[in-house]
PDB file of N, CA and C in Angstrom:
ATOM      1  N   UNK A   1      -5.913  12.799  -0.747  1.00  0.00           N
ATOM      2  CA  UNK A   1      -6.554  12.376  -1.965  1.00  0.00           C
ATOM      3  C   UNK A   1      -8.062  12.310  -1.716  1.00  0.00           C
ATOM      4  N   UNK A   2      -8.647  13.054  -2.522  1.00  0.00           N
ATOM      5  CA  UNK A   2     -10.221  13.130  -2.697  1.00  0.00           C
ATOM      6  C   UNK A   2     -10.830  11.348  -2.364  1.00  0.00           C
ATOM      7  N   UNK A   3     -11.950  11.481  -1.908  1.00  0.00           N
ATOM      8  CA  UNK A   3     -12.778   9.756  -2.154  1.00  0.00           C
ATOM      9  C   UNK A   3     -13.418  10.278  -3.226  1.00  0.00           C
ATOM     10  N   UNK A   4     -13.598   9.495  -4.510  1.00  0.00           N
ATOM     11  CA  UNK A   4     -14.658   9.237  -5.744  1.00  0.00           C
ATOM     12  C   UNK A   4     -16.026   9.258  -5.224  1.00  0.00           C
ATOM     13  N   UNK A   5     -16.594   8.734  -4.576  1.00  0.00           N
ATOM     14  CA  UNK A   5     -18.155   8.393  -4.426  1.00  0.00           C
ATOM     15  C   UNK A   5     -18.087   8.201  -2.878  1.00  0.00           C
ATOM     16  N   UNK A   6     -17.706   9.361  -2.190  1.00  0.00           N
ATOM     17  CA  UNK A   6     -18.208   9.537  -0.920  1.00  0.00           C
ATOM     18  C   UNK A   6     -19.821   8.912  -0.486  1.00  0.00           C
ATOM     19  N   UNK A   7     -20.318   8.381  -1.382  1.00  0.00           N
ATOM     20  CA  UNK A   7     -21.770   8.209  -0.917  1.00  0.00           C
ATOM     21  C   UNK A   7     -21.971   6.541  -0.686  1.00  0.00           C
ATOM     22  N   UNK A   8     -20.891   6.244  -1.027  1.00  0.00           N
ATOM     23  CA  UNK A   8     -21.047   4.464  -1.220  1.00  0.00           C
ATOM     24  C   UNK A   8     -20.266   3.969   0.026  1.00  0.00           C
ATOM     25  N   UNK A   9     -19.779   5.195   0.766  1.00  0.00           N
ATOM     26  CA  UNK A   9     -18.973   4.702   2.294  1.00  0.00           C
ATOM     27  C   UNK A   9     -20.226   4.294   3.520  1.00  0.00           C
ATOM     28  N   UNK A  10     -19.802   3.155   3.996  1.00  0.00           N
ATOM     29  CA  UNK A  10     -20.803   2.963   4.830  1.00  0.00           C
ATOM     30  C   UNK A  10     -20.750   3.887   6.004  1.00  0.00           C
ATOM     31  N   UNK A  11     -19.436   4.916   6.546  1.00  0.00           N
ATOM     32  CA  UNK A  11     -19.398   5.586   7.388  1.00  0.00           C
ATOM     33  C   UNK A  11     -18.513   6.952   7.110  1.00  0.00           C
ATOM     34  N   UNK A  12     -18.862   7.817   7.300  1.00  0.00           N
ATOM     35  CA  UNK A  12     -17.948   8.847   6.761  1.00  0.00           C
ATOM     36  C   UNK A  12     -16.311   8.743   7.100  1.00  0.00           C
ATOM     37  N   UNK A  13     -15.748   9.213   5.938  1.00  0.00           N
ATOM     38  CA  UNK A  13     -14.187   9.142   5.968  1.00  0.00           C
ATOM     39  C   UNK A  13     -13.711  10.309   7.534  1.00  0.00           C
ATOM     40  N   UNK A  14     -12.400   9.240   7.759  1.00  0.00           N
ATOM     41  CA  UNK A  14     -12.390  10.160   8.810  1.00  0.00           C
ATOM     42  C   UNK A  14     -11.397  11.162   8.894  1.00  0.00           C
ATOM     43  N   UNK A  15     -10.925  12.232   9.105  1.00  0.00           N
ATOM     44  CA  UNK A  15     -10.477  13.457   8.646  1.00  0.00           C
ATOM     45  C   UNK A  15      -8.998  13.391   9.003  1.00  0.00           C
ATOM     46  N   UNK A  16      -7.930  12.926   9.772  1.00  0.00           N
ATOM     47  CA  UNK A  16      -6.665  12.770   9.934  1.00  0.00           C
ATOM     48  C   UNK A  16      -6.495  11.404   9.779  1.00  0.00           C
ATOM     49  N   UNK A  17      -5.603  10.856   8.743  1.00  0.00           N
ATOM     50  CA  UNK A  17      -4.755   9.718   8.172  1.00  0.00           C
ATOM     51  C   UNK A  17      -3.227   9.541   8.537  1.00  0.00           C
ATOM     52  N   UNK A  18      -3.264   9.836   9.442  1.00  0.00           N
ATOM     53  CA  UNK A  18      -1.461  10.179   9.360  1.00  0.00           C
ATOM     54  C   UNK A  18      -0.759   8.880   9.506  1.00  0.00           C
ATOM     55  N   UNK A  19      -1.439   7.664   9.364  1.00  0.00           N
ATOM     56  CA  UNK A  19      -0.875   6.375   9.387  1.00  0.00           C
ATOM     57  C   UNK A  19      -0.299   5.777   8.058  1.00  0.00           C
ATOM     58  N   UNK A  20       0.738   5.760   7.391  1.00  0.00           N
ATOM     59  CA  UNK A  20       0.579   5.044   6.128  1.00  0.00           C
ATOM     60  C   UNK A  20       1.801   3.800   6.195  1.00  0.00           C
ATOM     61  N   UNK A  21       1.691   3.356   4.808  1.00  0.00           N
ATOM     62  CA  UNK A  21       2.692   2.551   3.823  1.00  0.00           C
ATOM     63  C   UNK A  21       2.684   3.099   3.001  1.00  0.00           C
ATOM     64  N   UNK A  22       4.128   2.801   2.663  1.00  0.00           N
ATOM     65  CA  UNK A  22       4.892   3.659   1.423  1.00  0.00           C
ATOM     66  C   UNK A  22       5.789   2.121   0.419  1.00  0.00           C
ATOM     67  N   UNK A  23       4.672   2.263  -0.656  1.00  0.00           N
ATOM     68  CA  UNK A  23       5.016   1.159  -1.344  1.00  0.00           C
ATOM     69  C   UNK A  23       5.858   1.543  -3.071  1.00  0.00           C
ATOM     70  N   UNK A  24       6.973   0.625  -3.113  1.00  0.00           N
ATOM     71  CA  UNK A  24       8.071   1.162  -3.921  1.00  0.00           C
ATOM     72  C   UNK A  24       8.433   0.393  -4.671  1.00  0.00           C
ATOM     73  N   UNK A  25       9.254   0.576  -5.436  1.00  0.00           N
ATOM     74  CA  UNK A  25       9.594  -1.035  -6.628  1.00  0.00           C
ATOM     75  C   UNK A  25      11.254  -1.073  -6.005  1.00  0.00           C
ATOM     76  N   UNK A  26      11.549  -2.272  -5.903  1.00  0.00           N
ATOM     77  CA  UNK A  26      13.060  -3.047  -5.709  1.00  0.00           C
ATOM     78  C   UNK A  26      13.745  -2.440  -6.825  1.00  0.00           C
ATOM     79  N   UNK A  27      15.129  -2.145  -6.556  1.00  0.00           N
ATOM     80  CA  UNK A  27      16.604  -1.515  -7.661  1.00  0.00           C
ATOM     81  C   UNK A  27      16.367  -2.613  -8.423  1.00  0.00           C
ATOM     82  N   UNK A  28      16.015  -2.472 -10.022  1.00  0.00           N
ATOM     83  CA  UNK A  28      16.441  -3.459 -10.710  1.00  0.00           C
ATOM     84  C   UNK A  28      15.126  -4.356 -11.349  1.00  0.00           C
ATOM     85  N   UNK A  29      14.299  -3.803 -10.904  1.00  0.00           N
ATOM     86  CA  UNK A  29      12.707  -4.290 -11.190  1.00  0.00           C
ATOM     87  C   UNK A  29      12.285  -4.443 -12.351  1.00  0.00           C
ATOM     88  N   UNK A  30      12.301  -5.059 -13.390  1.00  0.00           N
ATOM     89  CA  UNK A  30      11.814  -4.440 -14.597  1.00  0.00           C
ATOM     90  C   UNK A  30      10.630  -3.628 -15.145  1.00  0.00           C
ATOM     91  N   UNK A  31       9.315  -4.071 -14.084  1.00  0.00           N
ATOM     92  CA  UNK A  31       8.375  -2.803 -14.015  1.00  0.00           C
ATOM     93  C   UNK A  31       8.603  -1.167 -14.525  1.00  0.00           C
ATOM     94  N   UNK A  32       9.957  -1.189 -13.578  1.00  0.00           N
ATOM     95  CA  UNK A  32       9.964   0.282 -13.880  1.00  0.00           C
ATOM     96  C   UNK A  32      10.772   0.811 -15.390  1.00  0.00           C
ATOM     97  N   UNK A  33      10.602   0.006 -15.865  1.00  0.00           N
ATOM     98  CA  UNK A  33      10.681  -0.011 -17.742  1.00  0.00           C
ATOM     99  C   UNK A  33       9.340   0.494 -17.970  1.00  0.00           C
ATOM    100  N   UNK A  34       8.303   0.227 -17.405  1.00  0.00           N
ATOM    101  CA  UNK A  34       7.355   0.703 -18.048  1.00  0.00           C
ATOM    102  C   UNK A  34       6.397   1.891 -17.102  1.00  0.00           C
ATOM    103  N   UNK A  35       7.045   2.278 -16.157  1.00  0.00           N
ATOM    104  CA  UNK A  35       6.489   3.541 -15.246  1.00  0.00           C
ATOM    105  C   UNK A  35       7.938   4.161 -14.722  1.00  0.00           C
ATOM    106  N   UNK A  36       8.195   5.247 -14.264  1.00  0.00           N
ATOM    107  CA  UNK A  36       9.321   6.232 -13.580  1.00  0.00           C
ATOM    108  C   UNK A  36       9.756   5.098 -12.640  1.00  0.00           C
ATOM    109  N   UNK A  37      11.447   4.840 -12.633  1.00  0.00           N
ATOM    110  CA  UNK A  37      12.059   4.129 -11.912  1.00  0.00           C
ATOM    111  C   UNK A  37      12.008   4.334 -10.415  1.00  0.00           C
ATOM    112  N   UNK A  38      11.437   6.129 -10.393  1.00  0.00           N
ATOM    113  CA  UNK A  38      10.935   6.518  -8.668  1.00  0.00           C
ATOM    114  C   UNK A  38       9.585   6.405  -8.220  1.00  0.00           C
ATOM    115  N   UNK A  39       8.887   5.297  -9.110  1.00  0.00           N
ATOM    116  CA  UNK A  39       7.368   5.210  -8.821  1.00  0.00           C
ATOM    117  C   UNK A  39       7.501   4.794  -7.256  1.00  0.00           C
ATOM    118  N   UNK A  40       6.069   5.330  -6.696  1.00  0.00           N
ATOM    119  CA  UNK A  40       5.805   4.862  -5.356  1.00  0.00           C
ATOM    120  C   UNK A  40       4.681   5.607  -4.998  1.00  0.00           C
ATOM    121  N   UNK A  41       3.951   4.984  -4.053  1.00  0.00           N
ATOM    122  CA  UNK A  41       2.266   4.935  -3.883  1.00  0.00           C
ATOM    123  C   UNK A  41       2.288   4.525  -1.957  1.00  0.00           C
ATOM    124  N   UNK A  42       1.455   5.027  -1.628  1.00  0.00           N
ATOM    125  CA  UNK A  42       0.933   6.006  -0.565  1.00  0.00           C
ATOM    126  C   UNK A  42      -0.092   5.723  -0.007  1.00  0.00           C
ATOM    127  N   UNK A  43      -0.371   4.517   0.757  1.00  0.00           N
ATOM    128  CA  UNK A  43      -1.382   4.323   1.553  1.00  0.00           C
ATOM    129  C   UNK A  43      -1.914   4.317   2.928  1.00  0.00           C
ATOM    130  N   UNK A  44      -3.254   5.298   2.933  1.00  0.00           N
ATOM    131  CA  UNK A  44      -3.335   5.704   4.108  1.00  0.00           C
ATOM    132  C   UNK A  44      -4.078   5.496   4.869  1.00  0.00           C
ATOM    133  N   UNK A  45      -3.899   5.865   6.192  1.00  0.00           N
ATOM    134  CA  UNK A  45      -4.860   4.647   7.348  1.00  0.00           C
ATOM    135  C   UNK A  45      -5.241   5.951   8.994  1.00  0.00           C
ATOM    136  N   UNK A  46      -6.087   5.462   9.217  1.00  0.00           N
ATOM    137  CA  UNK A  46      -6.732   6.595  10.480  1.00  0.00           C
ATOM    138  C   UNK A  46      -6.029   5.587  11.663  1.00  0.00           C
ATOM    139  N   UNK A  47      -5.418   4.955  11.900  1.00  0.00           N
ATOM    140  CA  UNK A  47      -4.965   4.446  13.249  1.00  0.00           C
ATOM    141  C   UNK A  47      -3.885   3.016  12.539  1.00  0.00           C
ATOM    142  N   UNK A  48      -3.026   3.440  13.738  1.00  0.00           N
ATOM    143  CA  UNK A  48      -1.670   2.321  13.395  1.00  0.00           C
ATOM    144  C   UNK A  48      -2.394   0.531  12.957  1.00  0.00           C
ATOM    145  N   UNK A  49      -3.416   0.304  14.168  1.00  0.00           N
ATOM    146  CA  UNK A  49      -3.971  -0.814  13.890  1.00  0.00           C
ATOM    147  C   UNK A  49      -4.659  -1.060  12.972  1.00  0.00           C
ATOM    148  N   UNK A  50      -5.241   0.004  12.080  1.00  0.00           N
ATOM    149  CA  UNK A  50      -5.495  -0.318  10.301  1.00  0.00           C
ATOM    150  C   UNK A  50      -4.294  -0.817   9.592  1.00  0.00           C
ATOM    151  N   UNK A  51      -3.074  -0.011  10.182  1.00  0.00           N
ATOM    152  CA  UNK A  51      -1.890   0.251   9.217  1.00  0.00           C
ATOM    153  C   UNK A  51      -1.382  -1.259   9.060  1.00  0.00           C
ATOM    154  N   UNK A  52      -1.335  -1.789  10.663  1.00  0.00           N
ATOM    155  CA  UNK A  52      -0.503  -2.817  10.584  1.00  0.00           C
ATOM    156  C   UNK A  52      -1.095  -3.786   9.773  1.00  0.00           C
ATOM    157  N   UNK A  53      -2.444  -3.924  10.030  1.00  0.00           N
ATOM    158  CA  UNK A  53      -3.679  -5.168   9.823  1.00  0.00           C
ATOM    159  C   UNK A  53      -3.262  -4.970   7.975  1.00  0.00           C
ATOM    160  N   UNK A  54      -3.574  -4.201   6.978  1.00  0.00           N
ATOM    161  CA  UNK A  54      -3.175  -3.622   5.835  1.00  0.00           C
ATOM    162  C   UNK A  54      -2.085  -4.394   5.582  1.00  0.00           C
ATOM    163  N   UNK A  55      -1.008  -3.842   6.529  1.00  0.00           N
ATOM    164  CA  UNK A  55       1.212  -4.686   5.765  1.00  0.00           C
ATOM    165  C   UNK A  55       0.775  -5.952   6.000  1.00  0.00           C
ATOM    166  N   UNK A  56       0.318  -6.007   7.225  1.00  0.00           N
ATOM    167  CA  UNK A  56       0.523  -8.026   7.043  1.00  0.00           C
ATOM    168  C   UNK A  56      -0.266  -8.342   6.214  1.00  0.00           C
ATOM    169  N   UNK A  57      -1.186  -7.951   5.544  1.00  0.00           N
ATOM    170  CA  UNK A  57      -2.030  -8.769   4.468  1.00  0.00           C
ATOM    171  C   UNK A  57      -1.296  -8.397   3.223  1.00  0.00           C
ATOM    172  N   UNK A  58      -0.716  -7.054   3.071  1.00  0.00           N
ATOM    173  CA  UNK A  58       0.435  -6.479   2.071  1.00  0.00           C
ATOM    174  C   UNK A  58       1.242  -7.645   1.838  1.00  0.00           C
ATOM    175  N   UNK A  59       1.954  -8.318   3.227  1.00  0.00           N
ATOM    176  CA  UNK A  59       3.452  -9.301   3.182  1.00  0.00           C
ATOM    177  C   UNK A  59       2.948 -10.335   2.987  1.00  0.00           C
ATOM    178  N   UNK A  60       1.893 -11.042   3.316  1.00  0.00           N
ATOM    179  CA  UNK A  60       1.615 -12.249   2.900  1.00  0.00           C
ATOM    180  C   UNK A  60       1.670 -12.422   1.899  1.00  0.00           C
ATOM    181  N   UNK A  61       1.899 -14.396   1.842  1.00  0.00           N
ATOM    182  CA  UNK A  61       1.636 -14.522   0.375  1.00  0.00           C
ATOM    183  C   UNK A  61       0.333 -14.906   0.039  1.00  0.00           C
ATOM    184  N   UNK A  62       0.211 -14.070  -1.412  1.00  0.00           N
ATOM    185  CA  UNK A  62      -1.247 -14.444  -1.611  1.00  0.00           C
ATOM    186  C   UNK A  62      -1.779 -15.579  -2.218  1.00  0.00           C
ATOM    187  N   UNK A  63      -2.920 -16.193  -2.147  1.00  0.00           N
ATOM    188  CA  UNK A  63      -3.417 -17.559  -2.325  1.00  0.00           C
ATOM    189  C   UNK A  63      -3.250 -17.810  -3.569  1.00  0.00           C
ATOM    190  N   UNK A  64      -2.854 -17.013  -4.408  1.00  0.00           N
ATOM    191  CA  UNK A  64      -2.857 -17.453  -6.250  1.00  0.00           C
ATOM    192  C   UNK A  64      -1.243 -17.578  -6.331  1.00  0.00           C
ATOM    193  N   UNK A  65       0.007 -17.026  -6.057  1.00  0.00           N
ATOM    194  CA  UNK A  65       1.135 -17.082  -5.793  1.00  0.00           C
ATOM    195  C   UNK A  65       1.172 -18.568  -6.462  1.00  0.00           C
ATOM    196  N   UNK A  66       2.166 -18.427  -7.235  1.00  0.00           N
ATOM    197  CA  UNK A  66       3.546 -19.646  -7.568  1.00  0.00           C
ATOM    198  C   UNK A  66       4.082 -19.854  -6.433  1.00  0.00           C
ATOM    199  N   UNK A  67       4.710 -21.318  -6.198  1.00  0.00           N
ATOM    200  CA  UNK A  67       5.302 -21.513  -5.416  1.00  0.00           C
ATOM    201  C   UNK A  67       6.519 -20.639  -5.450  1.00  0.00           C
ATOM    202  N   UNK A  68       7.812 -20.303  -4.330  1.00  0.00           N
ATOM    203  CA  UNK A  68       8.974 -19.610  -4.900  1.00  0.00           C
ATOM    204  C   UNK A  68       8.476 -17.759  -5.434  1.00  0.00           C
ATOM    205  N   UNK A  69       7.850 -17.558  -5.775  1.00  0.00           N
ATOM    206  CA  UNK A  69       7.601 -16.306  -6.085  1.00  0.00           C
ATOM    207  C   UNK A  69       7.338 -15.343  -5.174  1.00  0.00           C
ATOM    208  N   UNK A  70       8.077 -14.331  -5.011  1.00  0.00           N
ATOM    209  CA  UNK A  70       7.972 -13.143  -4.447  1.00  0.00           C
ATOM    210  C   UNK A  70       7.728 -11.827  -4.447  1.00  0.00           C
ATOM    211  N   UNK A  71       7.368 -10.784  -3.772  1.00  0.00           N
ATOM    212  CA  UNK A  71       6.399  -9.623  -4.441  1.00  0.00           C
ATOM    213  C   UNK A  71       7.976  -9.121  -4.911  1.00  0.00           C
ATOM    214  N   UNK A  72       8.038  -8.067  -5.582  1.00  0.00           N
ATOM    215  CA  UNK A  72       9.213  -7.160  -5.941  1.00  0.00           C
ATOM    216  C   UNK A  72       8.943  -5.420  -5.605  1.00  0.00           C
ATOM    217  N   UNK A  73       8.397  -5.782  -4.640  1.00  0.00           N
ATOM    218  CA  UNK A  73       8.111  -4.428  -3.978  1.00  0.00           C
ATOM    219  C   UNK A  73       8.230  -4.474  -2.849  1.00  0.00           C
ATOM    220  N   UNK A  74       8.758  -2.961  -1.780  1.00  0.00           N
ATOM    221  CA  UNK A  74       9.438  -2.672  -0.768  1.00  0.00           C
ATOM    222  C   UNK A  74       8.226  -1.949  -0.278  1.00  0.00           C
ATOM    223  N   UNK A  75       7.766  -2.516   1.259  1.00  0.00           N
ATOM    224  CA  UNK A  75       6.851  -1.519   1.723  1.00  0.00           C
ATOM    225  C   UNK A  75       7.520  -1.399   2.995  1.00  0.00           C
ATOM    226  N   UNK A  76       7.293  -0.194   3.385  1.00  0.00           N
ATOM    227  CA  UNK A  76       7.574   0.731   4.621  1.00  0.00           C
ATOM    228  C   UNK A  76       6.668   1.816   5.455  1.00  0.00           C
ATOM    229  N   UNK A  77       6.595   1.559   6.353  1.00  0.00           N
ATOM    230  CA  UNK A  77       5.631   2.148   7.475  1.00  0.00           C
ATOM    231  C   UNK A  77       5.935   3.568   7.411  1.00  0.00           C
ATOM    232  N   UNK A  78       4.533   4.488   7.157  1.00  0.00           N
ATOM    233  CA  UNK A  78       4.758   5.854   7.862  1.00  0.00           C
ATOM    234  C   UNK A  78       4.351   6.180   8.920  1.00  0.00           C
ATOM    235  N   UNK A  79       5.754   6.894   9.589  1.00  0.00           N
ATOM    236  CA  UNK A  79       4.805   7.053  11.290  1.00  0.00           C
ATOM    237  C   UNK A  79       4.464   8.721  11.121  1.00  0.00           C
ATOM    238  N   UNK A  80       3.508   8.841  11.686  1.00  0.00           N
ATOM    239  CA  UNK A  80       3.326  10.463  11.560  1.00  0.00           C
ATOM    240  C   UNK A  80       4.413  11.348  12.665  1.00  0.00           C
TER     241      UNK A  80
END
């Protein structure tokens, strides 16, 4: 995927990504009432230690969170 404004990077993008997460909606989601029930999105990283640093902030819960509330999305590691 292209960068938009290559010029606003403080360091140039770096040319192999083969690190990702592969983020998906849970069977049964109601989201996917309103996008393709096979939606899923693709994020990519130049070294595993981006990748990981990325999921754990992915899995956490975030500071605005309801108590009890949980994401309804499935993320999974790509290994190259």
């Amino acid at each position: 995927m292209a960068i938009c404004h290559e010029h606003n990077l403080k360091a140039p993008a770096p040319q192999s990504r083969p690190f990702g997460i592969q983020v998906r909606l849970k069977p049964g989601d109601p989201f996917a009432r309103l996008v393709d029930p096979d939606w899923h999105k693709a994020h990519w990283f130049a070294s595993a230690r981006e990748r990981n640093a990325a999921l754990a902030d992915m899995e956490s819960q975030h500071l605005y969170s309801r108590r009890g509330d949980e994401p309804s999305i499935v993320l999974e590691k790509i290994e190259p």
